[in-house]
Protein backbone atom coordinates (compact mmCIF):
# COMPACT_ATOMS: atom_id res chain seq x y z
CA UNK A 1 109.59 -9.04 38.70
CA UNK A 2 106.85 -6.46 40.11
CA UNK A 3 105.05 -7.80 43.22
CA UNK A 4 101.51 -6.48 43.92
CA UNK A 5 100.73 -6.59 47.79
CA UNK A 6 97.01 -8.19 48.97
CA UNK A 7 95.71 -4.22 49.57
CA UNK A 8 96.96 -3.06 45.55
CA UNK A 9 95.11 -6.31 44.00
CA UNK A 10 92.26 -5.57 46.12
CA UNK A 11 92.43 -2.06 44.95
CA UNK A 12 92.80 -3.74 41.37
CA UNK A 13 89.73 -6.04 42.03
CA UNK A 14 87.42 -3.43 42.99
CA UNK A 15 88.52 -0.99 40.42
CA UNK A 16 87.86 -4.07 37.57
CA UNK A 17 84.43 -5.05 39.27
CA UNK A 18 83.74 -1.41 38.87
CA UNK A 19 84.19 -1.36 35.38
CA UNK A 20 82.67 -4.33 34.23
CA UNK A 21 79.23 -3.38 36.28
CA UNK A 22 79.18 -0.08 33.97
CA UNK A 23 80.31 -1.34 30.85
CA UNK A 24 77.47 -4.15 30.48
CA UNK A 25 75.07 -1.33 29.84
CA UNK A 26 74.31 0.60 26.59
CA UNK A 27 71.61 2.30 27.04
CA UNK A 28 73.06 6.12 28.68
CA UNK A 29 70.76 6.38 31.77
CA UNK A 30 71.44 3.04 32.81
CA UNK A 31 75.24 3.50 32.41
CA UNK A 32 75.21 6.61 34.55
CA UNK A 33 73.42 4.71 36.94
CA UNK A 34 76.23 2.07 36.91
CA UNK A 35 79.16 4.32 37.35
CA UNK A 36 77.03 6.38 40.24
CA UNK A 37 77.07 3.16 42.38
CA UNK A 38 80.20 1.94 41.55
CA UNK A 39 81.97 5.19 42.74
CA UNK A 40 80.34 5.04 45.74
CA UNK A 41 80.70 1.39 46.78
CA UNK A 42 84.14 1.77 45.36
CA UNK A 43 85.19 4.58 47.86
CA UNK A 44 83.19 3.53 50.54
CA UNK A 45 81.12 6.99 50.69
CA UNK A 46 77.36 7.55 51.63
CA UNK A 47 76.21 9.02 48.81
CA UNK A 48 77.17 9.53 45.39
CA UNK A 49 75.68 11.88 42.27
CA UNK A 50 76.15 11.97 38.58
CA UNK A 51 75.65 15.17 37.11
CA UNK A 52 75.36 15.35 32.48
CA UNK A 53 75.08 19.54 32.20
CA UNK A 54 73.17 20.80 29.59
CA UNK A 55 73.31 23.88 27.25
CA UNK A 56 70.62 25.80 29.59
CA UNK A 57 72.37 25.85 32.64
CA UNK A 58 70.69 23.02 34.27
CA UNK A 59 71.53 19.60 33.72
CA UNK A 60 70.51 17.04 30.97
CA UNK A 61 70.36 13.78 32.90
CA UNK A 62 71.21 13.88 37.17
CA UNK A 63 71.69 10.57 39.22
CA UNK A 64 72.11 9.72 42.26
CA UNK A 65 72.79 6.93 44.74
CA UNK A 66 72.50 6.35 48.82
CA UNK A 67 69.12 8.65 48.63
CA UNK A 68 65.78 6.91 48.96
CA UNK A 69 63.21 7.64 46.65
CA UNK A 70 61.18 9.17 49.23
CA UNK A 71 64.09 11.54 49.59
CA UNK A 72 64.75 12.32 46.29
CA UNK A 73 61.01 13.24 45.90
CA UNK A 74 61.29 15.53 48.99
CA UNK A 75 64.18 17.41 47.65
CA UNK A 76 62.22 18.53 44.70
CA UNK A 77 63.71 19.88 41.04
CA UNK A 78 66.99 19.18 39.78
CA UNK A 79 69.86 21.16 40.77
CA UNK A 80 71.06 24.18 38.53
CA UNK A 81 74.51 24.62 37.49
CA UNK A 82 75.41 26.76 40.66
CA UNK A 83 78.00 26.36 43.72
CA UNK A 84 80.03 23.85 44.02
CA UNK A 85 78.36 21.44 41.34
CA UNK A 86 79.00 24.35 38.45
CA UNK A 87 82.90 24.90 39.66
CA UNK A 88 82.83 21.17 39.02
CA UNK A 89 81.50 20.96 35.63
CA UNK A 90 84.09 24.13 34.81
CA UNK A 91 87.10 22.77 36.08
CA UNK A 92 89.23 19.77 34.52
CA UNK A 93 91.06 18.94 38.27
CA UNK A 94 89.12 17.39 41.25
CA UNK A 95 87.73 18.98 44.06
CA UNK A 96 88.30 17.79 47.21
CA UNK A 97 87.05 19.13 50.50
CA UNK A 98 87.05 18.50 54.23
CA UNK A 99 83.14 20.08 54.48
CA UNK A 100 81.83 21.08 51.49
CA UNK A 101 79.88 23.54 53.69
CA UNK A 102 82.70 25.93 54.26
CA UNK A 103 83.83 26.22 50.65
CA UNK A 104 83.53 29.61 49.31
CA UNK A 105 81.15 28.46 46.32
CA UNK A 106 78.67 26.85 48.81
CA UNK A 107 74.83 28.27 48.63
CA UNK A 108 72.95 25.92 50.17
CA UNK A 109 70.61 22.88 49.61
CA UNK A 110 66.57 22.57 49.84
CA UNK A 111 65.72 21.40 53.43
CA UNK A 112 65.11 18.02 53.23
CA UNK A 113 68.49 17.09 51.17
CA UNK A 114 70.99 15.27 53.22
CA UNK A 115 73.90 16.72 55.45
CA UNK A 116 76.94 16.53 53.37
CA UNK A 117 80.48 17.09 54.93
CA UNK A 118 83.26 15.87 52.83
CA UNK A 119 83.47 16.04 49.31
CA UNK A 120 85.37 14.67 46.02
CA UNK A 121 83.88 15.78 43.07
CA UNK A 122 85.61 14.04 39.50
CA UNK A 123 84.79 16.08 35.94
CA UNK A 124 84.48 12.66 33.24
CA UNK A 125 86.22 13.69 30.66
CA UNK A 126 86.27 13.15 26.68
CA UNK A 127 89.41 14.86 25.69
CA UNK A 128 88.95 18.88 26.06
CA UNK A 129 85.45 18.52 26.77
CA UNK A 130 83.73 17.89 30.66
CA UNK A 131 81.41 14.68 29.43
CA UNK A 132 80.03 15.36 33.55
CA UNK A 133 80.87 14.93 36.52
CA UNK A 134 80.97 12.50 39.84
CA UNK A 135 80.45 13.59 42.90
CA UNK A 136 80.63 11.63 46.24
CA UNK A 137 80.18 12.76 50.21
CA UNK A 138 80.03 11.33 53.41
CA UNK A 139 82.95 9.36 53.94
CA UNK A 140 84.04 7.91 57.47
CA UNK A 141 87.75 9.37 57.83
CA UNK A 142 87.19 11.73 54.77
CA UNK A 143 88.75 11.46 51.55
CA UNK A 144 91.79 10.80 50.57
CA UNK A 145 95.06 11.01 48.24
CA UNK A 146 94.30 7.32 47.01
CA UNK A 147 90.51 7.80 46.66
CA UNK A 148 91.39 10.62 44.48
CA UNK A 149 92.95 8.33 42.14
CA UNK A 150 90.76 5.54 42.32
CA UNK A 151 88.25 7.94 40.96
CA UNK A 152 90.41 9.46 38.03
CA UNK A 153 91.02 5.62 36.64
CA UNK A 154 87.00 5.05 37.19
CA UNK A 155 85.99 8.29 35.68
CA UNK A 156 88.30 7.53 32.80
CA UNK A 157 86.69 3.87 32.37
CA UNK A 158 83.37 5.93 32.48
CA UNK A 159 83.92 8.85 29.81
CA UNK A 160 84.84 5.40 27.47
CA UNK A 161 81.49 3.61 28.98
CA UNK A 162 79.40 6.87 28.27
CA UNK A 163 80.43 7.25 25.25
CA UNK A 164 80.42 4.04 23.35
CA UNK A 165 76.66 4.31 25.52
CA UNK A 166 76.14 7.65 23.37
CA UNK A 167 77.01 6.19 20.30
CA UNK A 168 74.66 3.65 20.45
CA UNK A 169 71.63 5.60 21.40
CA UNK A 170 72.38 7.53 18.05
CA UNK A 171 72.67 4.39 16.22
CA UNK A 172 69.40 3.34 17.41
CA UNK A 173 68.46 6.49 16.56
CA UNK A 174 69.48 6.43 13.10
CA UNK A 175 67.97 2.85 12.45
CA UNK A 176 64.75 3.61 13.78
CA UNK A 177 64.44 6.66 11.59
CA UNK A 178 65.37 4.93 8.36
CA UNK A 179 62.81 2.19 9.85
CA UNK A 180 59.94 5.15 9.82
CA UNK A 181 61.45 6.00 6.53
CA UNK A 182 61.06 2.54 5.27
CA UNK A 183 57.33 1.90 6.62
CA UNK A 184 56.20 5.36 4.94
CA UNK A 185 57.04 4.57 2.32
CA UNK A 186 55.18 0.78 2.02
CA UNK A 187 52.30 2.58 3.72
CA UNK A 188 52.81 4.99 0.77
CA UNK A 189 53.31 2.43 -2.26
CA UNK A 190 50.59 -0.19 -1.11
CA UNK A 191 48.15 0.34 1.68
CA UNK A 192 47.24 4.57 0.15
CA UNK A 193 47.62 3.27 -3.53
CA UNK A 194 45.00 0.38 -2.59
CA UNK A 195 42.75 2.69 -0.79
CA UNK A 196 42.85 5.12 -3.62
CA UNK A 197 41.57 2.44 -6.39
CA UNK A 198 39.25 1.34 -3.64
CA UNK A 199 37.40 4.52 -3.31
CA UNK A 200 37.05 4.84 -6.94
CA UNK A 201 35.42 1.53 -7.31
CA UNK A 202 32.73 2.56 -4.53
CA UNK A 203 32.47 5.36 -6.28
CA UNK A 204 31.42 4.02 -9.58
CA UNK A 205 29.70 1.16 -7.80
CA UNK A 206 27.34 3.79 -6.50
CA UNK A 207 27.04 5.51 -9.88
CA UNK A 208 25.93 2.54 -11.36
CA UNK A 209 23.44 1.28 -8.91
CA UNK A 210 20.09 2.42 -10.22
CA UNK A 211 21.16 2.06 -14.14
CA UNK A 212 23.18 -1.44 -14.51
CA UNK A 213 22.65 -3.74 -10.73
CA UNK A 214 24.78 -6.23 -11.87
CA UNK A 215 27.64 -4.04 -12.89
CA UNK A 216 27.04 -2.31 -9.22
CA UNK A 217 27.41 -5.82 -8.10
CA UNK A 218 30.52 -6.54 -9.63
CA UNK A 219 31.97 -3.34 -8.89
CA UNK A 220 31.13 -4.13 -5.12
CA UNK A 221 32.49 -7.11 -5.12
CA UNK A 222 35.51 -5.75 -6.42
CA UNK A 223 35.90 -3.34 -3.16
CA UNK A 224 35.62 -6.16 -0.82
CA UNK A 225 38.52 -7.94 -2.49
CA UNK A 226 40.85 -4.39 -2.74
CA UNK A 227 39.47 -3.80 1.08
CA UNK A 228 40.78 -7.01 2.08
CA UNK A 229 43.89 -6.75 0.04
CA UNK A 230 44.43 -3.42 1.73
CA UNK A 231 43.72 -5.08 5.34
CA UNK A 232 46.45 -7.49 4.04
CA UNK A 233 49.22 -4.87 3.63
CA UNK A 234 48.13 -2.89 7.15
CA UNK A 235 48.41 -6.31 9.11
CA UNK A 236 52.13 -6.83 7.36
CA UNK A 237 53.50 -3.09 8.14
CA UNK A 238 51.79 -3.20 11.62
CA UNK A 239 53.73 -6.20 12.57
CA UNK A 240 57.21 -4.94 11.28
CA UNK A 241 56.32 -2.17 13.82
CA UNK A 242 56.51 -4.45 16.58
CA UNK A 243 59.86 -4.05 19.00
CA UNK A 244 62.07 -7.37 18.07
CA UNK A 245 61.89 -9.12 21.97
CA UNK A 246 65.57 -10.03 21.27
CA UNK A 247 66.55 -9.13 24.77
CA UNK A 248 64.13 -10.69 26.31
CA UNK A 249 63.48 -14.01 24.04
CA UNK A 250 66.15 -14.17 22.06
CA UNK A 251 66.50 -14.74 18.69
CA UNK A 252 64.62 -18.20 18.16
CA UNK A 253 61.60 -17.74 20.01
CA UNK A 254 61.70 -13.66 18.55
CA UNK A 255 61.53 -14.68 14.51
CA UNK A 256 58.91 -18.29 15.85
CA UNK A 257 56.67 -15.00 17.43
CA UNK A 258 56.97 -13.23 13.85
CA UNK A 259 56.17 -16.14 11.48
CA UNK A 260 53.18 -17.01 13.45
CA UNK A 261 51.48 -13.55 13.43
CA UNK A 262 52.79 -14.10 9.65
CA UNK A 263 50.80 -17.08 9.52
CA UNK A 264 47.63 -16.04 10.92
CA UNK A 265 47.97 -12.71 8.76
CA UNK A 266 48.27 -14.58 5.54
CA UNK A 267 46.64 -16.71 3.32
CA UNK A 268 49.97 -18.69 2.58
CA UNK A 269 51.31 -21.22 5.05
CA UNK A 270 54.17 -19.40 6.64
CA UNK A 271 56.75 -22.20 8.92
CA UNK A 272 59.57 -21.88 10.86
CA UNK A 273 62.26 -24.25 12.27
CA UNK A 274 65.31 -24.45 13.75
CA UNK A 275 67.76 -27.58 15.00
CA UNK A 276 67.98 -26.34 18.58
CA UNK A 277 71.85 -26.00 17.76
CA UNK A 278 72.00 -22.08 17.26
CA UNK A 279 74.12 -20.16 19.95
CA UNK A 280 73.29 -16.91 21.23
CA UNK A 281 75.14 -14.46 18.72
CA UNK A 282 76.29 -11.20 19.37
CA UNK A 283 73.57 -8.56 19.77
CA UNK A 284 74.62 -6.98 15.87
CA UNK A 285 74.34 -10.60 14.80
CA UNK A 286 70.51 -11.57 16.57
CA UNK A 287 69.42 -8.26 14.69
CA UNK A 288 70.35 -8.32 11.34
CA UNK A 289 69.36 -11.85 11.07
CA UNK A 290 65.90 -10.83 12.40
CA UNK A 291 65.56 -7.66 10.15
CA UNK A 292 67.37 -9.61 6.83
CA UNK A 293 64.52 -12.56 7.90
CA UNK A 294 62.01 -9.78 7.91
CA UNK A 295 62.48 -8.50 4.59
CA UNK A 296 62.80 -11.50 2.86
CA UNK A 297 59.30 -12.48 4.72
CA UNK A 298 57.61 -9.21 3.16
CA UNK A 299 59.24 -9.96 -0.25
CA UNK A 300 57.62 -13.38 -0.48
CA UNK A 301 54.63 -12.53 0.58
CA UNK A 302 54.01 -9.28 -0.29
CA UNK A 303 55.42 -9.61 -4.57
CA UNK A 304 55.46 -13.60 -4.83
CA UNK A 305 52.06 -15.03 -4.15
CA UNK A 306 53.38 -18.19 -2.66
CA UNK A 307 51.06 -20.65 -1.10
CA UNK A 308 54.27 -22.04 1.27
CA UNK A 309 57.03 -20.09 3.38
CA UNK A 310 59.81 -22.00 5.22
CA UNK A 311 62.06 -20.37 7.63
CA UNK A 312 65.03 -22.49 9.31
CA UNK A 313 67.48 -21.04 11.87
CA UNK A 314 70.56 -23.88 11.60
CA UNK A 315 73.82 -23.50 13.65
CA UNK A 316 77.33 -23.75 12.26
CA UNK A 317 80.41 -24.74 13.04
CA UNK A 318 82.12 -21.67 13.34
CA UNK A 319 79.11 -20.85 15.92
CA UNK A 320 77.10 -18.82 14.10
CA UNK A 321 74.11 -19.58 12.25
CA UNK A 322 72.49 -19.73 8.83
CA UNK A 323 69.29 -18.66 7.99
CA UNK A 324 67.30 -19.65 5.12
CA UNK A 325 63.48 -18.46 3.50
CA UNK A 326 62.52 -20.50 0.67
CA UNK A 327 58.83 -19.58 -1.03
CA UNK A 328 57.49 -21.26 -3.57
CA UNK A 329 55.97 -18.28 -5.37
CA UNK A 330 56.23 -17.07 -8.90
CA UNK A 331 59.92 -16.08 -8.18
CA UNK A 332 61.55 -13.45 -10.44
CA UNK A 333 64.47 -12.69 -12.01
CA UNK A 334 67.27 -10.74 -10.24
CA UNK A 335 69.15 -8.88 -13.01
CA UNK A 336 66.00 -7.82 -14.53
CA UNK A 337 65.02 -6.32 -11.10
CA UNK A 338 68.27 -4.94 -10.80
CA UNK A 339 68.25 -3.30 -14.32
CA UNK A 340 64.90 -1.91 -13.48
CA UNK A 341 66.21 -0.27 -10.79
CA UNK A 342 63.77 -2.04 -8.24
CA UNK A 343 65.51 -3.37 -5.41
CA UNK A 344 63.06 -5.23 -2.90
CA UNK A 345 65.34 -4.56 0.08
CA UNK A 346 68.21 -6.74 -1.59
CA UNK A 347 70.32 -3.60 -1.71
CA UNK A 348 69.62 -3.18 2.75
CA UNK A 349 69.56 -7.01 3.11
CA UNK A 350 73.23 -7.12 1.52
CA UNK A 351 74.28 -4.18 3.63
CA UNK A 352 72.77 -5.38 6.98
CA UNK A 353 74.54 -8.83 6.21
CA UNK A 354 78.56 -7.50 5.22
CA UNK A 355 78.07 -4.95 8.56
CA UNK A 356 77.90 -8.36 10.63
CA UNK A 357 80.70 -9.89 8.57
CA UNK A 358 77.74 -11.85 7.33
CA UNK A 359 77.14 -13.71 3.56
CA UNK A 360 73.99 -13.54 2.11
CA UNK A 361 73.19 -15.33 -1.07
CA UNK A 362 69.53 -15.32 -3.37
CA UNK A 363 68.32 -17.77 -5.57
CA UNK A 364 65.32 -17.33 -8.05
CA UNK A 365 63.88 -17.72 -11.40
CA UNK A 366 60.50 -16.59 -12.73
CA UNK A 367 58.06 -19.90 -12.25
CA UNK A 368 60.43 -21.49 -9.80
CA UNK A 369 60.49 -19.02 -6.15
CA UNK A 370 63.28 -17.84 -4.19
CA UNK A 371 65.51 -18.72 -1.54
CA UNK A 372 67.27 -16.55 0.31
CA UNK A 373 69.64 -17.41 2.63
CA UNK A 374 72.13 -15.72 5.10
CA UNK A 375 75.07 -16.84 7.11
CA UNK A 376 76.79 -15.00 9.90
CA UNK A 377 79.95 -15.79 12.46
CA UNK A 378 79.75 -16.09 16.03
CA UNK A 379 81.49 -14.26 18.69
């Protein structure tokens, strides 16, 4: 039986409190933030830095910790890759030193950065390749053989943290840019197309004012309606722009926000409810119901000419929740649409739903509407 002794689980306590503070993050500068501070309150030193090199000899993102922001404004630029800080970001060993001042790759600091004496510097590292590197000063006693190795296991706990952190910047990354792709292209296939046939109206509305009034009339009247129509589309692609507050509101009061603007956008009555039973879902969850609850908004409105929209948000037993948009529009056929290769987003609303480990099912016949409806797990 292995005892641990009241100083090793303390060790183990801090090192774990550590972690968790910069694995809660995803976004990359606030994870570098994260580990900054938790190497330095971990080892007890006055100030800590983060430095991400970049291909230019300077560095891509620098943080620090136990400097004001007064101070940090005094220093001035970011350090270059030079001294001490590039043998760091060359070597795959620590550096440890009694005063960083008398090692033979010191050149200096601006004047009003802070004395540093003793040093530990940690590369992070992702295999063969230096992810960055932590350094910390200051410490009453100096460093030692143990604070060396508390700092490998947290630099190893950050390369993972920084990297899943990576990973999902380029995710977001990726979505938003098929987003873009997605609202050019309805800009593209309504709002320019509806502007086009509106222009050519005016235009023969104006040929024909002198020669046939009431034609001119008609033709006019005809612009308003496109203009509006047009106004219609901009108001629905403007508001799929809009950050999803998930975040910050969560999921219920996110998709209320959206089928109210919906509502006041619209001639048809768009409604939402939900049974106040739905549990927070993981964050992959909360979006793809919002984006599948989005598309299936835009399809009804947008293709079906309903004069009622119903959203409901119900929970499950297994936790999760199940979504449902019924419209009572012309509806359509689904294997025709298929067969005519025109999708409506049911292709990306299928995709975003068996990503989450989600089922989505749709219902509809030409005279009758459509209901769409998606169910996903819990955590």
């Amino acid at each position: 039986m292995v005892t641990i002794d009241g100083d090793a689980l303390g060790n183990l306590e801090a090192v774990s409190d550590a972690v968790l503070a910069m694995s809660g993050h995803l976004e990359v500068r606030e994870v570098l933030r994260r580990i900054t501070a938790s190497a330095r309150c971990l080892l007890g030193a006055e100030y800590a830095a983060l430095g991400v090199p970049d291909d230019h000899g300077g560095f891509a993102q620098f943080v620090v910790d136990g400097v004001s922001d007064e101070q940090w404004k005094a220093i001035g630029p970011l350090p270059r890759q030079h001294g001490v800080l590039a043998t760091m970001l060359h070597e795959f060993t620590p550096t440890r030193l009694a005063d960083v001042r008398r090692a033979p790759a010191f050149e200096g600091w601006p004047d009003a950065h802070p004395e540093l004496k003793d040093f530990l510097g940690m590369p992070i590292l992702d295999g063969e390749e230096i992810l960055g590197a932590i350094f910390l000063a200051n410490k009453a006693g100096g460093f030692t053989d143990h604070d060396e190795r508390l700092l490998r296991i947290l630099a190893a706990h950050a390369s993972i943290a920084l990297g899943n952190a990576r990973l999902y910047e380029r995710s977001r990354e990726l979505t938003l840019a098929g987003e873009r792709a997605r609202i050019a292209h309805d800009l593209h296939d309504a709002v320019s197309q509806k502007l086009f046939s509106l222009r050519l109206t005016a235009k023969a509305a104006a040929t024909l004012l002198d020669r046939d009034p009431q034609r001119a009339k008609a033709e006019l009247a005809e612009v308003a309606r496109l203009a509006a129509e047009a106004a219609d589309e901009l108001r629905a692609v403007v508001v799929e722009l809009r950050p999803a507050a998930l975040d910050e509101d969560g999921l219920v009061a996110t998709l209320a926000s959206q089928v109210q603007v919906l509502d006041r956008a619209h001639s048809a009555t768009v409604r939402f409810d939900e049974d106040g039973g739905v549990r927070t879902l993981p964050p992959a969850q909360e979006a793809a119901v919002l984006r599948i609850a989005q598309e299936a908004l835009h399809n009804a409105l947008r293709h079906a000419r309903p004069t009622r929209v119903e959203v409901t948000l119900r929970g499950t037993s297994t936790r999760g929740a199940r979504l449902t948009v019924r419209d009572d529009g012309r509806g359509f056929d689904p294997d025709s649409v298929r067969r005519a290769g025109r999708h409506l987003g049911l292709v990306s609303m299928h995709d975003r739903a068996q990503t989450v480990g989600g089922r989505l099912t749709l219902d509809s016949a030409p005279g009758r509407g459509t209901v769409v409806e998606l169910e996903v797990p819990g955590a």
